[in-house]
C-alpha atoms as a PDB file:
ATOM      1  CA  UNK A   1       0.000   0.000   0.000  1.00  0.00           C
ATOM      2  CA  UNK A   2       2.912   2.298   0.861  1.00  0.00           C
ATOM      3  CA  UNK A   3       4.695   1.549  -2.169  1.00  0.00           C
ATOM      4  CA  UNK A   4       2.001   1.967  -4.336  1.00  0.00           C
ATOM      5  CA  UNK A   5       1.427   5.757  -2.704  1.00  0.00           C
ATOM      6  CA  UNK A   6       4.535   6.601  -3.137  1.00  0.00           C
ATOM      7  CA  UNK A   7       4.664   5.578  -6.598  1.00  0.00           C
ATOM      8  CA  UNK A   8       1.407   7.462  -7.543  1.00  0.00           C
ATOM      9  CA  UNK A   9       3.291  10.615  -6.070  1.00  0.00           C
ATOM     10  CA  UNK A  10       6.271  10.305  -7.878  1.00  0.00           C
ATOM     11  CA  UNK A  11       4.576   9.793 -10.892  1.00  0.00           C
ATOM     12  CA  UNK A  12       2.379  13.755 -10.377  1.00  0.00           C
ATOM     13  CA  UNK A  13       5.747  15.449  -9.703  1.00  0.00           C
ATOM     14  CA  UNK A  14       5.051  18.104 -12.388  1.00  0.00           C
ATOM     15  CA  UNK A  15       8.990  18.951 -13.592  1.00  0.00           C
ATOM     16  CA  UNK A  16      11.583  17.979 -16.232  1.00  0.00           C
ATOM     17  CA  UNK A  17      15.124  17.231 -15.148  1.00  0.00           C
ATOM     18  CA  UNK A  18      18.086  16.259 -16.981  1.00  0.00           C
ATOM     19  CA  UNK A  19      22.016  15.547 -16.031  1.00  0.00           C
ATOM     20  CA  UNK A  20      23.701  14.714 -18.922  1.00  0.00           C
ATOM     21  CA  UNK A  21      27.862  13.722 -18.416  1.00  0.00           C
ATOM     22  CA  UNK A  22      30.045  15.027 -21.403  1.00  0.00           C
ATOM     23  CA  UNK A  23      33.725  15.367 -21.876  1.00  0.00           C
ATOM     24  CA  UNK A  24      34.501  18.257 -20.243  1.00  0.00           C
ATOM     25  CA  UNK A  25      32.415  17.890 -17.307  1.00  0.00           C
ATOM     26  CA  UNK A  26      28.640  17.607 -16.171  1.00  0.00           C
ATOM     27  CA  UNK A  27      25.254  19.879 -17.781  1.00  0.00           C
ATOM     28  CA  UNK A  28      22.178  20.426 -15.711  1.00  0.00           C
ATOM     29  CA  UNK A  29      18.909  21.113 -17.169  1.00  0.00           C
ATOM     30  CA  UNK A  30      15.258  22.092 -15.695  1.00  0.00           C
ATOM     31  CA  UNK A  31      12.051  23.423 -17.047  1.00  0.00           C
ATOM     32  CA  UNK A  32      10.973  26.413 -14.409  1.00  0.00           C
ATOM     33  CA  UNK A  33       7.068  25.749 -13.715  1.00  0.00           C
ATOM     34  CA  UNK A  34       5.998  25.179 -10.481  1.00  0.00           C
ATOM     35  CA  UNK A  35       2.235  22.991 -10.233  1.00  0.00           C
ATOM     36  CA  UNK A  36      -0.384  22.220  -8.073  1.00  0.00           C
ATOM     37  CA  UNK A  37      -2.052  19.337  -9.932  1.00  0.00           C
ATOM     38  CA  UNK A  38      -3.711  21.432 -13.029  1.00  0.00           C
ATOM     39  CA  UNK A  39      -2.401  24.596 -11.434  1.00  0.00           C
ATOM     40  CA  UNK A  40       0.540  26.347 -12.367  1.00  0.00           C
ATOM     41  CA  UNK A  41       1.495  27.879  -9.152  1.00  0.00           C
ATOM     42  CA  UNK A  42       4.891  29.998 -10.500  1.00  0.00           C
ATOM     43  CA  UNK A  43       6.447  30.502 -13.496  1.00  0.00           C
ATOM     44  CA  UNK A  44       9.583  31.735 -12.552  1.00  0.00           C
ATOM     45  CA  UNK A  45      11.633  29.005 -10.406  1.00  0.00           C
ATOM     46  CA  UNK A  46      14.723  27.454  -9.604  1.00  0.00           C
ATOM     47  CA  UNK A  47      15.035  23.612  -9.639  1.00  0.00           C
ATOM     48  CA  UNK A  48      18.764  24.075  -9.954  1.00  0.00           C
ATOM     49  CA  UNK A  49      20.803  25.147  -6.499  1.00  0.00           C
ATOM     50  CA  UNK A  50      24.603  25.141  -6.263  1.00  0.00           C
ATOM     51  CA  UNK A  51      25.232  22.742  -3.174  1.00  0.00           C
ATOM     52  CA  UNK A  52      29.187  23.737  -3.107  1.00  0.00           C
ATOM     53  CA  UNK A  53      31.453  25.639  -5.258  1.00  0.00           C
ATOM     54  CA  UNK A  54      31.973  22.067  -7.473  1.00  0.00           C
ATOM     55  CA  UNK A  55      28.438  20.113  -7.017  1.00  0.00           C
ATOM     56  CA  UNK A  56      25.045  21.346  -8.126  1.00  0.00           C
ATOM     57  CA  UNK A  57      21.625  19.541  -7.703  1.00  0.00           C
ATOM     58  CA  UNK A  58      18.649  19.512  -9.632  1.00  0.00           C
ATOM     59  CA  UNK A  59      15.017  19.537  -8.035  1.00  0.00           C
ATOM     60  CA  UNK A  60      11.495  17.928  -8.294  1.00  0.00           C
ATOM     61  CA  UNK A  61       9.197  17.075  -5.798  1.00  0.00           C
ATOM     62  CA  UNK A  62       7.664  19.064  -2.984  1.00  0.00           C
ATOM     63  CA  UNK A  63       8.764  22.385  -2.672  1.00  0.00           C
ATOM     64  CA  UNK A  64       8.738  22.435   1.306  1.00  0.00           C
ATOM     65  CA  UNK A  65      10.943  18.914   1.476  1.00  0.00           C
ATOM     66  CA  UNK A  66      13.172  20.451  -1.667  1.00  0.00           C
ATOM     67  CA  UNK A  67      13.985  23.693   0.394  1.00  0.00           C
ATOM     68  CA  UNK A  68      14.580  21.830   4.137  1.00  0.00           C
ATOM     69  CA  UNK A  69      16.887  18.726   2.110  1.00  0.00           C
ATOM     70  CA  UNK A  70      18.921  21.515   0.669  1.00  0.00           C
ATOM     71  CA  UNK A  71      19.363  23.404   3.783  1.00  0.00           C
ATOM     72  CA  UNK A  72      19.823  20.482   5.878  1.00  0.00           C
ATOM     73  CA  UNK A  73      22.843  19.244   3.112  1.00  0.00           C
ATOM     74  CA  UNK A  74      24.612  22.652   2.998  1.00  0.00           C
ATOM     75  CA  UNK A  75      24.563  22.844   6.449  1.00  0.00           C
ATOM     76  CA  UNK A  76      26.206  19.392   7.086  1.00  0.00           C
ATOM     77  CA  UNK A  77      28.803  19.668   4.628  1.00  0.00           C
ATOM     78  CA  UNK A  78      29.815  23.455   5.488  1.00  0.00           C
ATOM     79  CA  UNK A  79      30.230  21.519   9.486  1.00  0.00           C
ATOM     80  CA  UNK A  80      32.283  18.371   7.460  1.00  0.00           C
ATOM     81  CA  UNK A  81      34.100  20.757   6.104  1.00  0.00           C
ATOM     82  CA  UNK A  82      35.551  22.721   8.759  1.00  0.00           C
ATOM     83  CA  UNK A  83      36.336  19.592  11.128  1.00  0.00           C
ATOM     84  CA  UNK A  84      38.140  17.783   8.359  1.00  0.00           C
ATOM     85  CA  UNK A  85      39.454  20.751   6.502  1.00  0.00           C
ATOM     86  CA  UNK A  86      38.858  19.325   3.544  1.00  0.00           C
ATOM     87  CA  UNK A  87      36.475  19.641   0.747  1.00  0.00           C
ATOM     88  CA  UNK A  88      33.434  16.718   0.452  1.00  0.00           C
ATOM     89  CA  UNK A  89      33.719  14.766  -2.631  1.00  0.00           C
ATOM     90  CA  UNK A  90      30.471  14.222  -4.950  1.00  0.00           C
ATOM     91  CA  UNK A  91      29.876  10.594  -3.978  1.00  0.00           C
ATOM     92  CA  UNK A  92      30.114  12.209   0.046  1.00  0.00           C
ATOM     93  CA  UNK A  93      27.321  14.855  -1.366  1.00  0.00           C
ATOM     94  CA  UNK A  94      25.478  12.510  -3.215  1.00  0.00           C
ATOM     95  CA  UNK A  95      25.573   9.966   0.017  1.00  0.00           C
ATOM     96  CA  UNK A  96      24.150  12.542   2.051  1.00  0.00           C
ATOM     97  CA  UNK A  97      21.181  13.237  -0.224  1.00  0.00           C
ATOM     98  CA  UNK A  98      20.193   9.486   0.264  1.00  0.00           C
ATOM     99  CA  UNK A  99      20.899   9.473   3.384  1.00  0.00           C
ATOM    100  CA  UNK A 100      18.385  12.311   4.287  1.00  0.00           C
ATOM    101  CA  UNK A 101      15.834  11.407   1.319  1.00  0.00           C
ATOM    102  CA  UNK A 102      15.641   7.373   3.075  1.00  0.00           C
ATOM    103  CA  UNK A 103      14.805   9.177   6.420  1.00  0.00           C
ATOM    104  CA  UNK A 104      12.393  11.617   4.892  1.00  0.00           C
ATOM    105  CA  UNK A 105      10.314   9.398   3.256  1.00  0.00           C
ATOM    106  CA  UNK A 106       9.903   6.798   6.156  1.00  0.00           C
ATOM    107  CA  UNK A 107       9.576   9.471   8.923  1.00  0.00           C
ATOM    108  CA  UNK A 108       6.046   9.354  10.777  1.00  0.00           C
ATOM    109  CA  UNK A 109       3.735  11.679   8.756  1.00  0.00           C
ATOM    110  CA  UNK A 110       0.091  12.013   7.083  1.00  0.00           C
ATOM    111  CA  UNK A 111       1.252  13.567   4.433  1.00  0.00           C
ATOM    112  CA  UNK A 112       4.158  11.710   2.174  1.00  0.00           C
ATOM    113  CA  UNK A 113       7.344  13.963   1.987  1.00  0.00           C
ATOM    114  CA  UNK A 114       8.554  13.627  -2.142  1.00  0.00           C
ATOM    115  CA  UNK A 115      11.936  14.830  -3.398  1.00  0.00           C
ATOM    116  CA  UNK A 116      14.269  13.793  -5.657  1.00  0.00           C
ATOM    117  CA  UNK A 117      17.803  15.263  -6.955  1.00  0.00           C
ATOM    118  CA  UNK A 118      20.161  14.558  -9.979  1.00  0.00           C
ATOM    119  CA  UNK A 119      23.780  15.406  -8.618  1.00  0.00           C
ATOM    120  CA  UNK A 120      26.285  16.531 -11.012  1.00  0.00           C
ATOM    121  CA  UNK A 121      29.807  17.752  -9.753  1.00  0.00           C
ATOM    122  CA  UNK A 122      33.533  17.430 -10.246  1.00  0.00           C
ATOM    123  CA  UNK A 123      36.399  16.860  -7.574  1.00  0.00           C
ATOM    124  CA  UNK A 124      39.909  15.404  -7.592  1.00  0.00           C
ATOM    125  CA  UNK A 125      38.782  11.960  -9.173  1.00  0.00           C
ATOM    126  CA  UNK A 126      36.965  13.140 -12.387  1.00  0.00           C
ATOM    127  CA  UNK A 127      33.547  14.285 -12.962  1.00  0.00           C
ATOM    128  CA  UNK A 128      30.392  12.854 -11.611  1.00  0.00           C
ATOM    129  CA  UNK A 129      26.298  12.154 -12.431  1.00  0.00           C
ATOM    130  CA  UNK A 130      23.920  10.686  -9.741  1.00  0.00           C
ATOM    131  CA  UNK A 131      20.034  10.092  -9.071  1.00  0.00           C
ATOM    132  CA  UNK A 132      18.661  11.112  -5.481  1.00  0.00           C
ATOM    133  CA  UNK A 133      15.491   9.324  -5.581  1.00  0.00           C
ATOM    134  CA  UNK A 134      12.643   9.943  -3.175  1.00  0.00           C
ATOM    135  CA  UNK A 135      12.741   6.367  -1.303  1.00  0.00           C
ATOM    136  CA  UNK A 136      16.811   7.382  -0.880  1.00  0.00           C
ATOM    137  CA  UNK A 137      18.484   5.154  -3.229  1.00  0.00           C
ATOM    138  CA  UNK A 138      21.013   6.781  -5.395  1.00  0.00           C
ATOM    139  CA  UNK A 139      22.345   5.813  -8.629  1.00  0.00           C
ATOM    140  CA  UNK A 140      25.550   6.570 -10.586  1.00  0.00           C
ATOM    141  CA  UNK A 141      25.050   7.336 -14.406  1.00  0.00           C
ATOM    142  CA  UNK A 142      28.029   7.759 -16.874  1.00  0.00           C
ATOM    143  CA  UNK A 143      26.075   8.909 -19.488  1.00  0.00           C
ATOM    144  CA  UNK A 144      22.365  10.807 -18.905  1.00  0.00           C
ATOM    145  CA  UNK A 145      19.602  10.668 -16.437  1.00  0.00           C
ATOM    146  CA  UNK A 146      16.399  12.183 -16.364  1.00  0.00           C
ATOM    147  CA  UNK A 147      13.164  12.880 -13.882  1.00  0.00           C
ATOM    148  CA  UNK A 148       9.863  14.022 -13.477  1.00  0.00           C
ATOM    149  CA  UNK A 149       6.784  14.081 -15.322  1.00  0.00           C
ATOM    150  CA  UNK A 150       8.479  14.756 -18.775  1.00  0.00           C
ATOM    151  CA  UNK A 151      11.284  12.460 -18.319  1.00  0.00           C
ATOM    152  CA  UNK A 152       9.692  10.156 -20.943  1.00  0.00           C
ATOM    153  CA  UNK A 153       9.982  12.770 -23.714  1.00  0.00           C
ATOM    154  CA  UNK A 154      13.153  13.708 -22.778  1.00  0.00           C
ATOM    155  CA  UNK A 155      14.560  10.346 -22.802  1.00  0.00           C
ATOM    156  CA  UNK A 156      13.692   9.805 -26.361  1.00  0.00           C
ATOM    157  CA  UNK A 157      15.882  12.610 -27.800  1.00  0.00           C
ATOM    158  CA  UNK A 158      18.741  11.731 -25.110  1.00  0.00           C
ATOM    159  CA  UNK A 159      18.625   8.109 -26.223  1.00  0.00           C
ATOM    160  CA  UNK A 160      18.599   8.625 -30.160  1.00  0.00           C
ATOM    161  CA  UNK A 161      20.987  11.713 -29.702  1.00  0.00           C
ATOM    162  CA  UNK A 162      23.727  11.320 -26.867  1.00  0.00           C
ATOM    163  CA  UNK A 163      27.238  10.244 -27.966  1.00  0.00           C
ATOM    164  CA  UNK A 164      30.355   9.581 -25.443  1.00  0.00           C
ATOM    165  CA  UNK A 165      32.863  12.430 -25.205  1.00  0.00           C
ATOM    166  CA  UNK A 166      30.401  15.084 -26.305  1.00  0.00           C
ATOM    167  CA  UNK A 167      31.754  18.426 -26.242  1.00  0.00           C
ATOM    168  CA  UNK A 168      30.627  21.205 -23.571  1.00  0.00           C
ATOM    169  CA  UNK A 169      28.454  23.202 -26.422  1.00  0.00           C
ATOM    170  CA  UNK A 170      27.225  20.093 -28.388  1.00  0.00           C
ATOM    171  CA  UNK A 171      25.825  18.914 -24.457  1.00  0.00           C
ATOM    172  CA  UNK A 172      24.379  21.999 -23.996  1.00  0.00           C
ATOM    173  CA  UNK A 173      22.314  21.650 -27.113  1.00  0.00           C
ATOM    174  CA  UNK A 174      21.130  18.176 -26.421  1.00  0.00           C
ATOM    175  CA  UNK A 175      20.062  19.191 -22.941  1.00  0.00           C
ATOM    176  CA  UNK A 176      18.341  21.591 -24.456  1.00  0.00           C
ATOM    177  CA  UNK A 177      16.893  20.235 -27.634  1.00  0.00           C
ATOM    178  CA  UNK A 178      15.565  17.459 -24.579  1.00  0.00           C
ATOM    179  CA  UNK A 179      13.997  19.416 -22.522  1.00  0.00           C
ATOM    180  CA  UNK A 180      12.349  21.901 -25.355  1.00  0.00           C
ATOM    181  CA  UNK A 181      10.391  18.169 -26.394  1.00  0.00           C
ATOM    182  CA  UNK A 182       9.502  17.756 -23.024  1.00  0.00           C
ATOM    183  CA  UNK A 183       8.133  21.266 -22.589  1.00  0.00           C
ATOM    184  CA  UNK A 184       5.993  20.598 -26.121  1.00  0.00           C
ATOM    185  CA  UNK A 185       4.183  17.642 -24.661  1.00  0.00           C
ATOM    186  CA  UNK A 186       4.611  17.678 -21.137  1.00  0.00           C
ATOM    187  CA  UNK A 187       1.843  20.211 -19.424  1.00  0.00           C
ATOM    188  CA  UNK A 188       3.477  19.986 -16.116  1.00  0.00           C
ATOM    189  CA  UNK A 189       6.812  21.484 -17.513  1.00  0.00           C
ATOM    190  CA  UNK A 190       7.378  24.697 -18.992  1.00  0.00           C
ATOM    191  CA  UNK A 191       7.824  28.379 -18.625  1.00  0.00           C
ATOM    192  CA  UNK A 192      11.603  28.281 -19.635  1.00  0.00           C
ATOM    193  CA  UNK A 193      14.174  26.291 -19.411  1.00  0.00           C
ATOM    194  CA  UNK A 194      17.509  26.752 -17.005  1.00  0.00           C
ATOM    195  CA  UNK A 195      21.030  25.344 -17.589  1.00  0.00           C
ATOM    196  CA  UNK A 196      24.467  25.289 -15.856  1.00  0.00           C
ATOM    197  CA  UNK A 197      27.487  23.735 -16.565  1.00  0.00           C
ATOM    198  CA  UNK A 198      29.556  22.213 -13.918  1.00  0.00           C
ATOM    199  CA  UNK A 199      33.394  21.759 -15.136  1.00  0.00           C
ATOM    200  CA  UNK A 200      36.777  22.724 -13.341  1.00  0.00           C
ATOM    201  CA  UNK A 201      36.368  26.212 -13.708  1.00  0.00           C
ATOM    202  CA  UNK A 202      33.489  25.826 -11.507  1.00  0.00           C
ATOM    203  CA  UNK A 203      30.029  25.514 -12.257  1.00  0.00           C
ATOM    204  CA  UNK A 204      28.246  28.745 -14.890  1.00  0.00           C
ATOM    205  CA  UNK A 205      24.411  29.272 -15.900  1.00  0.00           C
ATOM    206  CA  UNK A 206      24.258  29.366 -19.304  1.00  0.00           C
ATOM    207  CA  UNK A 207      22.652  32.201 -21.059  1.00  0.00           C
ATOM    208  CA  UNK A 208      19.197  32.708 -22.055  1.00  0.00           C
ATOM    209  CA  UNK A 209      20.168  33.901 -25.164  1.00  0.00           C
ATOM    210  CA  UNK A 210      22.274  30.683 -25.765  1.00  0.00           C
ATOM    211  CA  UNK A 211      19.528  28.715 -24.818  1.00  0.00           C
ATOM    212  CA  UNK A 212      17.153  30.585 -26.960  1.00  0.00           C
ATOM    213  CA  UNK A 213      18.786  29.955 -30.434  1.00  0.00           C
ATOM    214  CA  UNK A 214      19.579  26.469 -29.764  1.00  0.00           C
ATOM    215  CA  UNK A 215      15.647  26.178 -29.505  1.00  0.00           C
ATOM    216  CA  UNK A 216      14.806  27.977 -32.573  1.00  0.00           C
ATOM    217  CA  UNK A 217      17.307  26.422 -34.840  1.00  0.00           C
ATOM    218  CA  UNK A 218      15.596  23.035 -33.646  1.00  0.00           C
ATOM    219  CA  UNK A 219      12.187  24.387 -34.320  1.00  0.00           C
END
């Protein structure tokens, strides 16, 4: 019975989210519309947060568990990082995600607490794509990954389009070819799409403008 609640949640998160892993690093993608079933409740959000200065997470779920989660991770890994001096790696980041997502979803409650991340980041070992799901497991992808209610759509240009070793720019116009077929079909996503890039200069938001041709040369 649980199970099967939790899987009819999951399946209403109203998002798009994609982590795609390319040759220079990690790209993030997310639509910006915010739903209450049929409702759009805001037009203008962020499902992508910057978790450190190398590791960046993308959103869908509840917006009250999304907002604690991220709190609750900054917080821990700002205290890891002063007692050990050292920087957390993004399997450490991605750990605590599950960690707090497998506690979340099992803690005593009427109401079902849903969030799920994609972690993309870069340390000392190379660069790095995860899955955060709700029930706290976490996967590692070395290729793409993608969540929410238009994952389906998005899939099917990732699948037919992704190559190993893509370059930064030819990633950034997958993930955003991906998402754009999403937003077409998908009435729970839309109202823009947002994208950063996560390499070792750090991690950038692309521009709109970049974004913006990339969409109408695919039209």
């Amino acid at each position: 019975m649980f199970e099967q609640e939790l899987k009819s949640q999951i399946k209403k998160t109203g998002t798009t989210t994609i982590g795609v892993v390319c040759k220079e690093g990690i790209v993030l993608a997310a639509d910006k519309r915010a739903t209450s079933d049929h409702f759009i409740a805001h037009r203008k959000v962020d499902k992508i947060h910057n978790i450190t200065d190398n590791v960046a997470v993308t959103t869908a779920g509840l917006v009250s568990d999304i907002q604690l989660i991220i709190k609750l991770t900054r917080a821990e890994l700002k205290l890891k990082q002063i007692r050990t001096g050292t920087k957390p790696s993004v399997k450490e980041v991605s750990s605590l995600f599950s960690t707090i997502l497998y506690h979340n979803i099992r803690k005593f409650s009427p109401f079902i607490g849903v969030a799920a991340f994609i972690i993309g980041g870069v340390d000392g070992k190379g660069y790095w794509l995860y899955d955060a799901s709700p029930d706290g497991a976490v996967l590692q992808y070395d290729d793409f990954v993608a969540t929410g209610s238009g994952s389906v759509i998005a899939y099917g240009v990732l699948e037919s389009t992704y190559k190993k070793d893509m370059s930064l720019k030819d990633t950034i116009k997958l993930c955003t070819r991906s998402l754009n077929a999403a937003l077409q079909r998908d009435s729970a996503s839309g109202s823009g799409i947002d994208i950063v890039t996560i390499t070792q200069d750090g991690i950038k938001k692309v521009y709109e403008e970049e974004i913006r041709e990339t969409v109408k040369a695919a039209a």
